[in-house]
Protein backbone atom coordinates (compact mmCIF):
# COMPACT_ATOMS: atom_id res chain seq x y z
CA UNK A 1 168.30 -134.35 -118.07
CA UNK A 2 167.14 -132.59 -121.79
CA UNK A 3 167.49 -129.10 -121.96
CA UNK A 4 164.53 -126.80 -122.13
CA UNK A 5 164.57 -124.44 -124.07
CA UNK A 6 162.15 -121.16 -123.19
CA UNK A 7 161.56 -117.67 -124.18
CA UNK A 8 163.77 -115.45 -122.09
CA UNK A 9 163.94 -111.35 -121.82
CA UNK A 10 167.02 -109.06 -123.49
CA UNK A 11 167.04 -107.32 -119.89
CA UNK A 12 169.94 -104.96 -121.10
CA UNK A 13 167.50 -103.97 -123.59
CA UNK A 14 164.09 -103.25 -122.22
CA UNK A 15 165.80 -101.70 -118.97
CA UNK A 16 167.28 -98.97 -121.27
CA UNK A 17 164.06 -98.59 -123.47
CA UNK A 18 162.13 -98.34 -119.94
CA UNK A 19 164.79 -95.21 -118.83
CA UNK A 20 164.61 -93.85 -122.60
CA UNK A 21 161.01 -92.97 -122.55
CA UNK A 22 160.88 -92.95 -118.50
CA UNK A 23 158.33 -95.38 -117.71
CA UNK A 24 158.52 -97.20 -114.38
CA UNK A 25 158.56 -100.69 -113.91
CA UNK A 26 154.95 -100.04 -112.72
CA UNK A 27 154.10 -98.47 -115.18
CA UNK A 28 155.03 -100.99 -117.57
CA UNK A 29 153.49 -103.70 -115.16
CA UNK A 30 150.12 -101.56 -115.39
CA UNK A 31 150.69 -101.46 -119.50
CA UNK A 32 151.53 -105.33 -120.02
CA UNK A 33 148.46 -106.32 -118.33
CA UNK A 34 150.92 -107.81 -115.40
CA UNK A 35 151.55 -107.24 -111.23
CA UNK A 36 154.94 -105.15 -110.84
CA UNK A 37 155.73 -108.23 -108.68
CA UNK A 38 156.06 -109.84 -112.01
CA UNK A 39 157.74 -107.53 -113.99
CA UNK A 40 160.24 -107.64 -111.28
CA UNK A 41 160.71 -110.89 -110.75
CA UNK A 42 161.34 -110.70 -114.77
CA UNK A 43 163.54 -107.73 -114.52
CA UNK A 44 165.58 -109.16 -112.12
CA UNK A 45 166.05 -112.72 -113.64
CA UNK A 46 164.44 -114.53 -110.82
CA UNK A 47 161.08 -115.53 -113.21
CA UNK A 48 161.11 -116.40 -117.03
CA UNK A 49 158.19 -114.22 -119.28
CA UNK A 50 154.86 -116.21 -119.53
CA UNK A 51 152.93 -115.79 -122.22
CA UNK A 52 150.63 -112.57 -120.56
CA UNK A 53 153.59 -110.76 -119.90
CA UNK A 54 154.89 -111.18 -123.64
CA UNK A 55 151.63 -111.09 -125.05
CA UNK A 56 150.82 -107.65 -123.28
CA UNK A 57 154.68 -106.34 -124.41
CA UNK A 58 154.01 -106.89 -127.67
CA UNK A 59 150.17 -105.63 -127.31
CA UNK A 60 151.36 -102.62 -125.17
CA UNK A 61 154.03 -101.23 -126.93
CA UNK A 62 153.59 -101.50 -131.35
CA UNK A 63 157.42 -99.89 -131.50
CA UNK A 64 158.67 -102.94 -130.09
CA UNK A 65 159.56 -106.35 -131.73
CA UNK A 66 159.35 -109.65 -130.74
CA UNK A 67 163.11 -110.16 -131.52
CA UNK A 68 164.03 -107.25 -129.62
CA UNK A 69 162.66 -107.87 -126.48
CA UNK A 70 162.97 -111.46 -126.31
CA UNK A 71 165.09 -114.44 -127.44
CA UNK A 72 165.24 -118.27 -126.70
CA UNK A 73 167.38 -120.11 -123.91
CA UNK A 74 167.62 -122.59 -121.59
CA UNK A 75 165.29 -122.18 -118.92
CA UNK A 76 166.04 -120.48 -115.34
CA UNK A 77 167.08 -123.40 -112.75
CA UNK A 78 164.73 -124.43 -110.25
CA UNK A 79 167.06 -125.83 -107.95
């Protein structure tokens, strides 16, 4: 089977940004645009980032970068 290769979250990152300026993940679930169902399903590697949630990241919060928050990988297994 080809590998897939999908935008995935720099958890170690945003969890410490999140505790830095002491917003709660809903909060940030209410900021993205998102359910906090979502953003923990995200946080807690269980769901990759669509497109809303990384849209509204990057819409949400202007002192973050693409590259900080996110990089590419193979996608979560389904199995």
């Amino acid at each position: 089977m080809k590998d897939v290769n999908v935008i995935l979250i720099n958890l170690d990152f945003l969890q410490a940004y999140l505790k830095d300026k002491d917003i709660s993940q809903s909060q940030f679930a209410d900021a993205v645009g998102v359910k906090q169902t979502t953003v923990n399903r995200v946080m807690n590697g269980k769901r990759n980032p669509g497109g809303k949630f990384i849209a509204g990241v990057l819409k949400s919060f202007n002192d973050l970068s693409f590259d900080e928050v996110f990089y590419y990988g193979e996608a979560l297994s389904t199995e």
